[in-house]
N, C-alpha and C. Protein backbone atom coordinates (compact mmCIF):
# COMPACT_ATOMS: atom_id res chain seq x y z
N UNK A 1 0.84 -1.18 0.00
CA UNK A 1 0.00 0.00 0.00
C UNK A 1 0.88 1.23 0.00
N UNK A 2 0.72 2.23 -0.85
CA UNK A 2 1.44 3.51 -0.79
C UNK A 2 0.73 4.78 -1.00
N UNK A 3 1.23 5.72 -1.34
CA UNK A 3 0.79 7.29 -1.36
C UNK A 3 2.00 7.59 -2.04
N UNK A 4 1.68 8.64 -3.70
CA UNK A 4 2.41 9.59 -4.24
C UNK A 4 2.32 10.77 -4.08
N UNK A 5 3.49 11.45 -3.96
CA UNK A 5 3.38 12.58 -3.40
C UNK A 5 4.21 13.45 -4.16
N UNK A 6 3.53 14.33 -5.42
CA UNK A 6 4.40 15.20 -5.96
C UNK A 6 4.32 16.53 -6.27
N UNK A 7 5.06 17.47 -6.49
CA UNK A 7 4.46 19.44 -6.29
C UNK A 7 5.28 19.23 -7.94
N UNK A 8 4.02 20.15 -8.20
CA UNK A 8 3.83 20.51 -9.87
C UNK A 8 3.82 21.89 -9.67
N UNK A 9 4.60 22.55 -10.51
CA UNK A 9 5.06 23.98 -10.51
C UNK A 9 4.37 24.52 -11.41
N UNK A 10 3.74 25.57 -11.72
CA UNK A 10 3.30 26.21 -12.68
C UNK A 10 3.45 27.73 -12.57
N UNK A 11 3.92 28.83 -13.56
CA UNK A 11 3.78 30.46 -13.61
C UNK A 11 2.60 30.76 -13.68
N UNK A 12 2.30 31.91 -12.32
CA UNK A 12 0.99 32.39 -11.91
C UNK A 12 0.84 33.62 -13.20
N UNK A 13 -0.34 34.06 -13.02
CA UNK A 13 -0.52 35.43 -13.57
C UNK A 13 -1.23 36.27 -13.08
N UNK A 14 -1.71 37.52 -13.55
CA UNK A 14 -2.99 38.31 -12.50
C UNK A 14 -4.42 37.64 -12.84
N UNK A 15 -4.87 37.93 -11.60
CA UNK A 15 -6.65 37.39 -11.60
C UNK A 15 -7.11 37.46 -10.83
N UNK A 16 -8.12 37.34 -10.93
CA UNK A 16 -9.49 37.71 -9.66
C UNK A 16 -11.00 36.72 -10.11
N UNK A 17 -11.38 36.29 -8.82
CA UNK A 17 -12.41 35.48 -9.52
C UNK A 17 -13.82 36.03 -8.28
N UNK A 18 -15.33 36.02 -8.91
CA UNK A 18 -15.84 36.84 -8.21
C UNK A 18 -16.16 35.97 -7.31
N UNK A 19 -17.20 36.75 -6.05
CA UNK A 19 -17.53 36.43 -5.31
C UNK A 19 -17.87 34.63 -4.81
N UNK A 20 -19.03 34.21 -5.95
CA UNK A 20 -19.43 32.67 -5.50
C UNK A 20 -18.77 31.85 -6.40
N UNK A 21 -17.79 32.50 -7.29
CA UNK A 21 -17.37 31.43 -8.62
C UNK A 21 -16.31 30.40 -7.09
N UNK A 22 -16.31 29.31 -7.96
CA UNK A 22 -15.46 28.08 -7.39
C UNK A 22 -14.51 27.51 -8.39
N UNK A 23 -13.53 28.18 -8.99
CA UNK A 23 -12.35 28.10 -10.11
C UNK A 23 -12.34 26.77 -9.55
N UNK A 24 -11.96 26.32 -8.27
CA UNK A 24 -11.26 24.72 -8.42
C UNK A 24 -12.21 23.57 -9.05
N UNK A 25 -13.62 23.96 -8.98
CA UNK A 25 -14.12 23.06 -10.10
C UNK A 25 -13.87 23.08 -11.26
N UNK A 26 -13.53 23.87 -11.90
CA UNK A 26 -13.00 24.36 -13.26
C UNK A 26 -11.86 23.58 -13.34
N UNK A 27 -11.09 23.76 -12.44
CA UNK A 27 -9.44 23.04 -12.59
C UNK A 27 -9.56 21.76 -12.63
N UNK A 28 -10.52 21.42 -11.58
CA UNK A 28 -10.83 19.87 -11.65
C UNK A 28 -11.14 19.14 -12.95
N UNK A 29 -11.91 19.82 -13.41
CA UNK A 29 -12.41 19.70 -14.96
C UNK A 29 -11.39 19.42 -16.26
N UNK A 30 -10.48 20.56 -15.44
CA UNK A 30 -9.61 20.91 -16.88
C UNK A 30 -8.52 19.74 -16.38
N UNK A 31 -8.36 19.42 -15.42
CA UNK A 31 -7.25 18.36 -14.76
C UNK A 31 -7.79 16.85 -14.93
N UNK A 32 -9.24 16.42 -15.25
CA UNK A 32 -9.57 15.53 -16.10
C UNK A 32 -9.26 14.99 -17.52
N UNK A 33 -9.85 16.33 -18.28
CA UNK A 33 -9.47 16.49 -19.54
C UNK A 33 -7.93 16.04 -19.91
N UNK A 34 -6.85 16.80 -18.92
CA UNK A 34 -5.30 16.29 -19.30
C UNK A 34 -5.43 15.38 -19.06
N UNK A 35 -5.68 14.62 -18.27
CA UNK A 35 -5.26 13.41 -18.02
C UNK A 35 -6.03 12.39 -18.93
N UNK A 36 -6.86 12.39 -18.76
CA UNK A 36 -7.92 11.74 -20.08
C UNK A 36 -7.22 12.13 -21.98
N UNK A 37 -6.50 12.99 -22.10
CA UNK A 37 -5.83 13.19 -23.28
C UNK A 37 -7.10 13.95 -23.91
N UNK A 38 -7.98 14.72 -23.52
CA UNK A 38 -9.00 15.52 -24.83
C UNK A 38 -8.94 16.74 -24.30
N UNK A 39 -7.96 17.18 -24.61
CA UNK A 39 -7.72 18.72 -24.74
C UNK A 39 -5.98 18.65 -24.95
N UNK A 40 -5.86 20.20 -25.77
CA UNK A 40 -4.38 20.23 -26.03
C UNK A 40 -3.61 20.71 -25.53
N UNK A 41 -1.77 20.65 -25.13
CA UNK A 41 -1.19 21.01 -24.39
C UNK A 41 -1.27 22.57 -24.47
N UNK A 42 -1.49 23.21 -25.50
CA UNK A 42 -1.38 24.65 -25.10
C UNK A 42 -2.82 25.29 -24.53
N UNK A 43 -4.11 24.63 -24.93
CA UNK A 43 -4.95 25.21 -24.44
C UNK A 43 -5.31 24.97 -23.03
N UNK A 44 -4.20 23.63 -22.52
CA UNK A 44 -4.64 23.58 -21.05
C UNK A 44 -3.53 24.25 -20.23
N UNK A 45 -2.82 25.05 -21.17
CA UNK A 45 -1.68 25.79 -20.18
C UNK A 45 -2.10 27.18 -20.05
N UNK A 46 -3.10 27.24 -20.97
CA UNK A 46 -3.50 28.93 -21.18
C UNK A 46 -4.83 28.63 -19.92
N UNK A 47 -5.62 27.77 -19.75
CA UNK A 47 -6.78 27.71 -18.94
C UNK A 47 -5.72 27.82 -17.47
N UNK A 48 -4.88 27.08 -17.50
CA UNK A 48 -4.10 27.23 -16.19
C UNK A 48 -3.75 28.55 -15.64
N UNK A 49 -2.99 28.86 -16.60
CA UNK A 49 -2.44 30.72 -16.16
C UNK A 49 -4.22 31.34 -16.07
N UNK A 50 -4.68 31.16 -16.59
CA UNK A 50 -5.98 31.71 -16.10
C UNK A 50 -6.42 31.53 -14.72
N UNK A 51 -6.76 30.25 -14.74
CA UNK A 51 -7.40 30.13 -12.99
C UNK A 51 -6.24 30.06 -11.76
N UNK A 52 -5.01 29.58 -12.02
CA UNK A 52 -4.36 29.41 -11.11
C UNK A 52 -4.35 30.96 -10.07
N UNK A 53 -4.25 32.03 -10.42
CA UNK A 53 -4.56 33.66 -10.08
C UNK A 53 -5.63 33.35 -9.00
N UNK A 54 -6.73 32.73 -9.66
CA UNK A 54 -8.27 32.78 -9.44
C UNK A 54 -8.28 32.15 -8.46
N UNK A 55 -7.56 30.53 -7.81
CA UNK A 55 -7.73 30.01 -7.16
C UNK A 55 -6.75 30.39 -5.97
N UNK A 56 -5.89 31.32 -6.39
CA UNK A 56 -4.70 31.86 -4.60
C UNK A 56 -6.11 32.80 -4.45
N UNK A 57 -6.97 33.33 -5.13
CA UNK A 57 -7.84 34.53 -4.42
C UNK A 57 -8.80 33.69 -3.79
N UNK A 58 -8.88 32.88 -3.94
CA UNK A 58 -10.57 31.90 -4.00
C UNK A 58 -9.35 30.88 -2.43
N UNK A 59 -8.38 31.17 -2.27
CA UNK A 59 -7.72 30.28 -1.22
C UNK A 59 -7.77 31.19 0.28
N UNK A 60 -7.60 32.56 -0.11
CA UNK A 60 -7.53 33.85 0.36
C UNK A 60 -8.99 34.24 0.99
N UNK A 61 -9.66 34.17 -0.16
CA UNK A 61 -10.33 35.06 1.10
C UNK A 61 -11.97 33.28 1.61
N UNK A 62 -11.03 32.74 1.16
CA UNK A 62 -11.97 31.87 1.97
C UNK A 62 -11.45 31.11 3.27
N UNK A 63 -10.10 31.72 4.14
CA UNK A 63 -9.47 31.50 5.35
C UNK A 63 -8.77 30.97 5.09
N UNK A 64 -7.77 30.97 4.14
CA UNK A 64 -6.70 30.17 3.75
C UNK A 64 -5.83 31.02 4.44
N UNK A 65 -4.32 30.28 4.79
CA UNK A 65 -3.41 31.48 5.16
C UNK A 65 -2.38 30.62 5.19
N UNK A 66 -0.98 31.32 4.33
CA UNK A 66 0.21 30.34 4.07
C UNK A 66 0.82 30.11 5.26
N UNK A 67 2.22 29.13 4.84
CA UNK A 67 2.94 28.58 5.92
C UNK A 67 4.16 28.27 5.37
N UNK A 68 5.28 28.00 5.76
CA UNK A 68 6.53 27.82 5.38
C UNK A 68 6.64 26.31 5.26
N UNK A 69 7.99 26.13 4.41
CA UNK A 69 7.99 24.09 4.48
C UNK A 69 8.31 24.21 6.23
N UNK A 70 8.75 24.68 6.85
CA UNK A 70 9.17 24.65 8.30
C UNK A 70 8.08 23.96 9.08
N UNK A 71 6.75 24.32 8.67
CA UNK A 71 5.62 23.69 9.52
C UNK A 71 4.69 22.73 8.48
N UNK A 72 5.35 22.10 7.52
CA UNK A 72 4.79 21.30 6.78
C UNK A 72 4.97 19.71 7.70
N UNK A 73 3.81 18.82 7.59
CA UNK A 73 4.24 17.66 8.19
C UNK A 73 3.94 16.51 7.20
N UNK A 74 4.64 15.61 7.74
CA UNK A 74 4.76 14.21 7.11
C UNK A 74 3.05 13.25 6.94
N UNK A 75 2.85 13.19 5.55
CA UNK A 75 1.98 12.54 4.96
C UNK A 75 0.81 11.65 5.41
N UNK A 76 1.64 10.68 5.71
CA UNK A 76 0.96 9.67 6.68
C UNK A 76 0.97 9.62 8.21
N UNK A 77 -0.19 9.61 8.51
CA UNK A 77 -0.07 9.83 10.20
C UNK A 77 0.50 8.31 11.00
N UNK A 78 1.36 8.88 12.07
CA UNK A 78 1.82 7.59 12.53
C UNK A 78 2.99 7.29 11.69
N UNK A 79 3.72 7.67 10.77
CA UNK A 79 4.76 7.37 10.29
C UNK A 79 5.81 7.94 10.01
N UNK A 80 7.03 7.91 9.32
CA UNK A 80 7.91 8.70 9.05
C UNK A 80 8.71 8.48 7.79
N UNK A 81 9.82 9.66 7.48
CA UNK A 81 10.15 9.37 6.17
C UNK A 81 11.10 7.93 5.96
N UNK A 82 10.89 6.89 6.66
CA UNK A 82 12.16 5.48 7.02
C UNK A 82 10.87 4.65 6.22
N UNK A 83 9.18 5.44 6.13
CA UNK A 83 8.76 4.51 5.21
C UNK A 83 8.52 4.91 3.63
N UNK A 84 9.24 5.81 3.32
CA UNK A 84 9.57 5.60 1.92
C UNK A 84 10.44 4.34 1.36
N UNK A 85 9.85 4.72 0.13
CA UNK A 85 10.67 3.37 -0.58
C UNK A 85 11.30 3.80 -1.32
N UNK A 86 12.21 2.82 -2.16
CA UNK A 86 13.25 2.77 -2.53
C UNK A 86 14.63 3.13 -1.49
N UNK A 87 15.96 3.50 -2.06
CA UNK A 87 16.91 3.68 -1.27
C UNK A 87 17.40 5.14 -1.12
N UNK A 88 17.54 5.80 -0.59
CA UNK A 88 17.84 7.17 -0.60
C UNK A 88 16.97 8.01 -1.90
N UNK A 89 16.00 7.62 -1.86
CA UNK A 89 15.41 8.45 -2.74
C UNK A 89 15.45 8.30 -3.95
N UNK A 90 15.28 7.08 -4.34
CA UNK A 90 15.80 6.49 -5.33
C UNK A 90 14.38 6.54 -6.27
N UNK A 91 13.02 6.27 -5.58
CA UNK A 91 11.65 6.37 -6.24
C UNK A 91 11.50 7.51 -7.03
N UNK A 92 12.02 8.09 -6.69
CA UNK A 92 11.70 9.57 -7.20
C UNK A 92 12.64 9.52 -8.95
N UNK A 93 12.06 9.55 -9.58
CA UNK A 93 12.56 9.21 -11.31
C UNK A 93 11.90 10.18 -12.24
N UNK A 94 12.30 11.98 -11.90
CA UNK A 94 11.54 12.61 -12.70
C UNK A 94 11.69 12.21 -14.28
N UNK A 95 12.53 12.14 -14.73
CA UNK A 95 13.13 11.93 -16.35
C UNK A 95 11.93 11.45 -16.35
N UNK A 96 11.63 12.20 -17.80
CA UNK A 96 10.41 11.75 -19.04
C UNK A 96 8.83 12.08 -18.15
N UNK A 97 8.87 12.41 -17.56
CA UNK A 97 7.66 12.87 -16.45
C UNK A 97 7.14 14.28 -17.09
N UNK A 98 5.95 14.59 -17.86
CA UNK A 98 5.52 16.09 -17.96
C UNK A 98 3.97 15.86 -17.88
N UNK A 99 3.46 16.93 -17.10
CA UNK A 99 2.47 16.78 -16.43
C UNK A 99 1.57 16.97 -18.02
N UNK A 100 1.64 17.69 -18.98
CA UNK A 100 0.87 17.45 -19.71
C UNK A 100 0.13 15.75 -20.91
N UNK A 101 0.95 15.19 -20.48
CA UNK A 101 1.06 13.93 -20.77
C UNK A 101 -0.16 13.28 -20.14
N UNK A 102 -0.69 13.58 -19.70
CA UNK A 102 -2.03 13.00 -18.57
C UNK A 102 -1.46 11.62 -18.20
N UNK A 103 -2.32 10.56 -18.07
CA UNK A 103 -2.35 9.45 -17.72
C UNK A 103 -1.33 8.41 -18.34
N UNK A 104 -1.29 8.86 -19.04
CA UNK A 104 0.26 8.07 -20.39
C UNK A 104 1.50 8.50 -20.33
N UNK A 105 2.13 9.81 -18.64
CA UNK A 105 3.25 10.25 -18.99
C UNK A 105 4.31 9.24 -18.28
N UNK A 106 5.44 9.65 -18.50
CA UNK A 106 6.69 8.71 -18.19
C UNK A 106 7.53 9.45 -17.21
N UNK A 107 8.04 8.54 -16.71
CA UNK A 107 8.63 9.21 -15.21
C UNK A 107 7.76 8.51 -13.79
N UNK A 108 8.59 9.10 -12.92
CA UNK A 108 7.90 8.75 -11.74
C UNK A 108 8.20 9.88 -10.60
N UNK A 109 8.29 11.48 -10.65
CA UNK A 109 8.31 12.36 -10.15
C UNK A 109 8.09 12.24 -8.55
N UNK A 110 7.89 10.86 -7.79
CA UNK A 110 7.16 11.05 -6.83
C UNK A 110 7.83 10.35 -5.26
N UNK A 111 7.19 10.14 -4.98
CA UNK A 111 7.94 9.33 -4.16
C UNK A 111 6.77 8.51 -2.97
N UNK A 112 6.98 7.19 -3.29
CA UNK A 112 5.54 5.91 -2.71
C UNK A 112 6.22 5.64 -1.59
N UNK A 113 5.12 6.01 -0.16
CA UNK A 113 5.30 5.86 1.26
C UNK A 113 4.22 4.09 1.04
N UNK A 114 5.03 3.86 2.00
CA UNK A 114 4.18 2.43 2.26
C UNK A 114 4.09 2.39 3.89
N UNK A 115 2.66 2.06 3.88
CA UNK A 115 2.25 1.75 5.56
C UNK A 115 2.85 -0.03 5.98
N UNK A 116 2.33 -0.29 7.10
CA UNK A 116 2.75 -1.84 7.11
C UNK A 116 1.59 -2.64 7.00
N UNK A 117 1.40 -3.18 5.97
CA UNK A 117 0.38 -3.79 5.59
C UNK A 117 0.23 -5.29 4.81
N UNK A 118 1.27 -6.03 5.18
CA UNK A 118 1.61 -7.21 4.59
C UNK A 118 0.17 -8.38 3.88
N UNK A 119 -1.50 -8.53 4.60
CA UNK A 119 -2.07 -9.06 3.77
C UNK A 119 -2.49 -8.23 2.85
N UNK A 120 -2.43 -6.75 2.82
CA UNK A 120 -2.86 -5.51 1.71
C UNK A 120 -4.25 -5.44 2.04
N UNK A 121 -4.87 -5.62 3.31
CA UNK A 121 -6.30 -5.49 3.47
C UNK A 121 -7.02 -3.64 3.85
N UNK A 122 -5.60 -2.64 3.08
CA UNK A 122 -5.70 -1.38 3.37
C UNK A 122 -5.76 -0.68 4.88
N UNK A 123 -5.42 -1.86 5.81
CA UNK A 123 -5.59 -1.79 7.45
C UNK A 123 -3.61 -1.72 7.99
N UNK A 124 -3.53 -1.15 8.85
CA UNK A 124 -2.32 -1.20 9.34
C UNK A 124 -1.63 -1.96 9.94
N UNK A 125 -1.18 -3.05 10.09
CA UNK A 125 -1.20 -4.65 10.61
C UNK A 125 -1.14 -4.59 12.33
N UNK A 126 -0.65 -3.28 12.72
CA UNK A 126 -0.21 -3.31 14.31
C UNK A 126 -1.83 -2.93 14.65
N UNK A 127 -2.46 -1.49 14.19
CA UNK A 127 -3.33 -0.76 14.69
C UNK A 127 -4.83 -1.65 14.22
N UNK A 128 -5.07 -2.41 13.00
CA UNK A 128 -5.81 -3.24 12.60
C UNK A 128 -6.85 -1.75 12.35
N UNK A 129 -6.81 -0.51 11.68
CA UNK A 129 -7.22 0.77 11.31
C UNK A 129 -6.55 1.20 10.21
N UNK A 130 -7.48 2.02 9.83
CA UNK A 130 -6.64 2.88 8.25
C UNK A 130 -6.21 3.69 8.29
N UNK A 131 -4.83 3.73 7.86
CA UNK A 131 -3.87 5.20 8.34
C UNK A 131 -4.58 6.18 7.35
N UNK A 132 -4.40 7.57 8.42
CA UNK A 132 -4.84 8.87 7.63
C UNK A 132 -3.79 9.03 6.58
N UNK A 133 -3.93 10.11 5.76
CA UNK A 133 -3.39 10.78 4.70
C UNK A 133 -3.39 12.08 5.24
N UNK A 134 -2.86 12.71 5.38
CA UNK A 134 -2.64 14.02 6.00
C UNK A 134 -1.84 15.07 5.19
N UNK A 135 -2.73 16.42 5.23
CA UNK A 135 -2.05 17.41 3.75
C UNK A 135 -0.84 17.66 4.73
N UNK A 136 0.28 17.69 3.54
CA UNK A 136 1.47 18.18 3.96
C UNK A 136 1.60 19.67 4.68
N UNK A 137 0.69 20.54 3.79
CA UNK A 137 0.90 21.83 3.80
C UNK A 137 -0.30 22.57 3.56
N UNK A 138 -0.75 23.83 4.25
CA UNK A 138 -1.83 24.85 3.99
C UNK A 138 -2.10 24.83 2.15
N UNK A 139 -3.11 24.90 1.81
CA UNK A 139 -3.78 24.45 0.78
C UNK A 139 -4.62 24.62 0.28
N UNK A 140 -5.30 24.75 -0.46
CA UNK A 140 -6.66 24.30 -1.36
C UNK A 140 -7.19 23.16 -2.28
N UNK A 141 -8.50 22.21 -1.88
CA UNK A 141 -8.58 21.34 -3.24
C UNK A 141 -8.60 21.60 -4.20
N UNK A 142 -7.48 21.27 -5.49
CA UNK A 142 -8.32 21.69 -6.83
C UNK A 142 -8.54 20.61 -7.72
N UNK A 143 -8.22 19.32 -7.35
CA UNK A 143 -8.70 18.31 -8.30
C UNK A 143 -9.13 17.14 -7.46
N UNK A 144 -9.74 16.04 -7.56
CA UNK A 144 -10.30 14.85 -6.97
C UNK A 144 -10.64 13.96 -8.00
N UNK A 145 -10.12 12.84 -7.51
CA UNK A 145 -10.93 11.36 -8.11
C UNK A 145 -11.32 10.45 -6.88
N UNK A 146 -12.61 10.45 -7.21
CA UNK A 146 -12.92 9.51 -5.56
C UNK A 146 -13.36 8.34 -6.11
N UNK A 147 -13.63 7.84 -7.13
CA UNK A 147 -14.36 6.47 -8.15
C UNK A 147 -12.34 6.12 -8.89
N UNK A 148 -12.96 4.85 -8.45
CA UNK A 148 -11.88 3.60 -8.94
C UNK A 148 -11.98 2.25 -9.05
N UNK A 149 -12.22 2.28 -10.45
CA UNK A 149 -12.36 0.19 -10.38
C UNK A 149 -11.37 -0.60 -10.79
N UNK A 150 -11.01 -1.53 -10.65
CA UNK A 150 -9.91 -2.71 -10.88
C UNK A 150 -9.65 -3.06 -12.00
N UNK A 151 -10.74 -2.09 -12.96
CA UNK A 151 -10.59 -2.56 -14.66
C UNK A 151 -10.20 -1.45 -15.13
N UNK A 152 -10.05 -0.14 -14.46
CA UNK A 152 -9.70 0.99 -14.88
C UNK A 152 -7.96 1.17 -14.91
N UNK A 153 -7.44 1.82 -15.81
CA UNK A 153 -6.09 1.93 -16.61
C UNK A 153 -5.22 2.82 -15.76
N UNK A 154 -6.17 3.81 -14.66
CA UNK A 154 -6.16 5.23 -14.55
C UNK A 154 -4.69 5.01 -13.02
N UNK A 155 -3.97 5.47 -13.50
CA UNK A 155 -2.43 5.31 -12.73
C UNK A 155 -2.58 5.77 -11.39
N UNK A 156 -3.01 6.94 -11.14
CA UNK A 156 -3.21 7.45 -9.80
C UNK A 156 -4.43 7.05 -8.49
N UNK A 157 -5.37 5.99 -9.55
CA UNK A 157 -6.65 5.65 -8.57
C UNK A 157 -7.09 6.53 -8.01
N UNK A 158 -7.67 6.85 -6.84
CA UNK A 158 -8.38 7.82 -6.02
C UNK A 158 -7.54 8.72 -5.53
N UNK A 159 -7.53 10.03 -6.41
CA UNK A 159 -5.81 10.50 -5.84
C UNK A 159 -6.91 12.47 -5.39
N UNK A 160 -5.92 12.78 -4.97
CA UNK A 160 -5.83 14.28 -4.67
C UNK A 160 -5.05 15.52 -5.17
N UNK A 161 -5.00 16.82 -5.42
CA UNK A 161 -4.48 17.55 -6.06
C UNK A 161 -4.53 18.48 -5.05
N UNK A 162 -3.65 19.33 -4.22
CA UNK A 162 -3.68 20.44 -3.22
C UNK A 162 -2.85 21.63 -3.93
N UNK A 163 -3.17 22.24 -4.00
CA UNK A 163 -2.63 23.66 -4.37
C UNK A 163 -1.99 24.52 -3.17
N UNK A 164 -0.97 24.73 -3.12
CA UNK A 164 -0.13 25.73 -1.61
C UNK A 164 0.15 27.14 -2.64
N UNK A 165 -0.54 28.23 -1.95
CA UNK A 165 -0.61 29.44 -3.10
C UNK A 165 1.00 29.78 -2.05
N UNK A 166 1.47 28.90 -1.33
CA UNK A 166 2.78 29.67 -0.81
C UNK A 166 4.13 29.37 -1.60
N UNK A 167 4.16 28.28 -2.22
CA UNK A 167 4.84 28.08 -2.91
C UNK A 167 4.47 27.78 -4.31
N UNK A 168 3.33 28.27 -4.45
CA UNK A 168 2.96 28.33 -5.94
C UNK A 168 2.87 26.91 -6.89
N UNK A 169 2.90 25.84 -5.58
CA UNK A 169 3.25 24.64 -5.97
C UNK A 169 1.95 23.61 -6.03
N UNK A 170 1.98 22.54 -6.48
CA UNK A 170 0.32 21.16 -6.18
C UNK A 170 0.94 19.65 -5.61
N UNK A 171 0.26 19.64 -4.55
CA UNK A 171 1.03 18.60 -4.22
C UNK A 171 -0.38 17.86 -4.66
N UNK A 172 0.33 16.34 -4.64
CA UNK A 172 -0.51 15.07 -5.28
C UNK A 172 -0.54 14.22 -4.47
N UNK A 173 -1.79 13.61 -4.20
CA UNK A 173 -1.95 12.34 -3.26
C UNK A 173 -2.85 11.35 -4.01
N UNK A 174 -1.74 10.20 -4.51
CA UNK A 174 -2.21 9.28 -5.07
C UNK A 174 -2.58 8.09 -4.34
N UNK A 175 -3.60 7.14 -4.83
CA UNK A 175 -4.00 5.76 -4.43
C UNK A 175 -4.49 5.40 -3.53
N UNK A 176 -5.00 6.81 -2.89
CA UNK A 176 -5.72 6.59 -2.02
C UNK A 176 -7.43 5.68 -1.63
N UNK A 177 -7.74 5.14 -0.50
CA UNK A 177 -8.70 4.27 -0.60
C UNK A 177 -10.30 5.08 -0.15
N UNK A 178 -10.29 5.95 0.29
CA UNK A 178 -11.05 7.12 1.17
C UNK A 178 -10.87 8.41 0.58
N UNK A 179 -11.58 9.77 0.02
CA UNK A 179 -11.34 10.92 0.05
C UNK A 179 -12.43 11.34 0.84
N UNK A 180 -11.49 12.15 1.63
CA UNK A 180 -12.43 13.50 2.92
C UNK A 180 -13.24 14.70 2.45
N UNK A 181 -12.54 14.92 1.35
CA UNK A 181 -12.31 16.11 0.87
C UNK A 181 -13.07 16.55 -0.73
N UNK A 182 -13.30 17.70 -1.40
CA UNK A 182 -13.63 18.07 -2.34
C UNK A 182 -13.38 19.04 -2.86
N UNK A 183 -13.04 19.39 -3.96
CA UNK A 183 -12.87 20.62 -4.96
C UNK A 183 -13.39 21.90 -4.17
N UNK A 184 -12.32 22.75 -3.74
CA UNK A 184 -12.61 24.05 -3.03
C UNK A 184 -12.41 24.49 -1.26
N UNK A 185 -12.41 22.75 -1.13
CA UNK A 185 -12.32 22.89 0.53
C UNK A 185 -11.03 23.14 1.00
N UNK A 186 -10.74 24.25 1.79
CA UNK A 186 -9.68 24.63 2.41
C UNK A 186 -8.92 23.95 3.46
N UNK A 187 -7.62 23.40 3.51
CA UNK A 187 -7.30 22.80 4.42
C UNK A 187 -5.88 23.16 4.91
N UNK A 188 -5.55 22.85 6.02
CA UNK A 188 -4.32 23.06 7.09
C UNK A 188 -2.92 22.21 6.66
N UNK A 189 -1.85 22.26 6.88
CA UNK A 189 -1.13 21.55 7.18
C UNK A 189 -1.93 20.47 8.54
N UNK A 190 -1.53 18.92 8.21
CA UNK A 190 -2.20 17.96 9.32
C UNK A 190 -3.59 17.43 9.19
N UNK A 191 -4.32 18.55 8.33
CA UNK A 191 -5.77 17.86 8.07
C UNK A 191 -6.02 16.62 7.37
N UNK A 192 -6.12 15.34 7.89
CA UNK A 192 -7.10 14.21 7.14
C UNK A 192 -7.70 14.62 6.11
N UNK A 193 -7.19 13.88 5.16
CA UNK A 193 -7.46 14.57 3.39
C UNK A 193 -8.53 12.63 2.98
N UNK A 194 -7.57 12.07 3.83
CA UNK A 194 -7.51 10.38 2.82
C UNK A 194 -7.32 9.56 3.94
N UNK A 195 -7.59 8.25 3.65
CA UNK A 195 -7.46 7.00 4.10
C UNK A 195 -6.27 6.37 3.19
N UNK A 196 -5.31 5.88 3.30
CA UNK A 196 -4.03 5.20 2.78
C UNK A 196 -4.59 3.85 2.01
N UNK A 197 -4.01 3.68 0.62
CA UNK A 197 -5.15 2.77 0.11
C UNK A 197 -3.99 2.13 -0.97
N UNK A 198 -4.70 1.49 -2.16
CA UNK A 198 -3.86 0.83 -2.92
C UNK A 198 -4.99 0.38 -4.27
N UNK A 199 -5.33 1.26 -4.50
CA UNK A 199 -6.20 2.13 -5.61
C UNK A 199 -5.29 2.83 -6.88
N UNK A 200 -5.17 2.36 -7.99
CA UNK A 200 -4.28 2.62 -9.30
C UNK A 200 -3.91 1.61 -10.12
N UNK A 201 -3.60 1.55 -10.77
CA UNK A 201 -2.81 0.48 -11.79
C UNK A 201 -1.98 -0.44 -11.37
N UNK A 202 -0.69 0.10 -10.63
CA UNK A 202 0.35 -0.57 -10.48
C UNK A 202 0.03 -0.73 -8.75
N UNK A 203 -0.77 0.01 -7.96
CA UNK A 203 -0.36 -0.01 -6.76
C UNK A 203 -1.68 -1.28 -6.28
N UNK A 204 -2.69 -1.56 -7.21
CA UNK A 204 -3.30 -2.77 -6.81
C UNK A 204 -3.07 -4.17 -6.80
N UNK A 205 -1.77 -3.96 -7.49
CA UNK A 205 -1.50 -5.38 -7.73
C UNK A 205 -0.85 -6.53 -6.64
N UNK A 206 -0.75 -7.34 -6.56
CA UNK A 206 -0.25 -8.11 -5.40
C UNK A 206 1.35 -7.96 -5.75
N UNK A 207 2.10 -7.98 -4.37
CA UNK A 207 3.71 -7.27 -4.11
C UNK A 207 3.73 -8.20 -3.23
């Protein structure tokens, strides 16, 4: 069982979005589309510089308030970075990785925490409970997949998309088995986002 965890960089621009609009449904939308391959790389970079503006305002004045990596915490509750995998950081394989590539890109930008879960029954073998998923960092939702079936292709399974307007960055929470959360909801560094799961392509398979 694991969790990917990766910050996608993108150049902001000016914007303002009004009062009841909810841009992160929009993003959600448009963060389908890439990944699904029906839309083109430049028109989903131009929708981006568009809302990304829209969604630090829409993070802002709906009680969002940044934070430094200093008070960012570790992913999975109950654990630490000794449960990453690979060897010194070895998971992490940006080469050939571009986010416009949707679901078909190459690379592995990320880096898969594994709980202890030896029959894979998504339970923690000591606590016999499902470890939280916990946002790294102050945030906003802007994308969700909460539907995942065992016949589906879709690499990330039930994953998450957080936006930190502090570093201008998206962190990603893949494979998860549980989402808390939805397009727009504001959250803390520490907030329960997910249940730790094994939901995706490669991460359902028996190991």
């Amino acid at each position: 069982m694991k969790i990917n965890i990766i910050i996608i960089l993108f150049i902001l621009s000016n914007g303002i979005c009004s009062q009841w609009e909810n841009p992160c449904d929009e993003f959600n939308d448009l963060n389908t589309k890439v990944r699904d391959g029906l839309i083109s790389r430049a028109d989903a970079q131009n929708q981006i510089r568009e809302l990304l503006p829209k969604i630090k305002e829409y993070f802002s004045r709906n009680g969002g308030t940044e934070i430094t990596d200093k008070d960012w915490v570790f992913p999975l509750q109950g654990y630490t970075s000794a449960s990453i995998g690979g060897v010194n950081g070895s998971g992490y394989q940006p080469k050939g990785y571009d986010y416009f590539d949707g679901n078909k890109h190459g690379g592995h930008p990320a880096q898969d925490i594994f709980i202890i879960d030896k029959n894979q029954d998504n339970l923690d073998d000591y606590t016999k409970e499902p470890v939280n998923i916990l946002s790294v960092s102050n945030g906003v939702v802007i994308a969700c997949e909460s539907e995942w079936e065992i016949t589906s292709d879709l690499r990330g399974g039930k994953y998450i998309y957080i936006y930190d307007p502090a570093y201008d960055g998206i962190f990603y929470y893949a494979h998860n088995s549980e989402l808390f959360v939805k397009p727009g909801d504001v959250v803390k560094s520490g907030d329960m986002i997910a249940h730790c799961g094994r939901t995706g392509l490669n991460a359902y398979k028996k190991r």
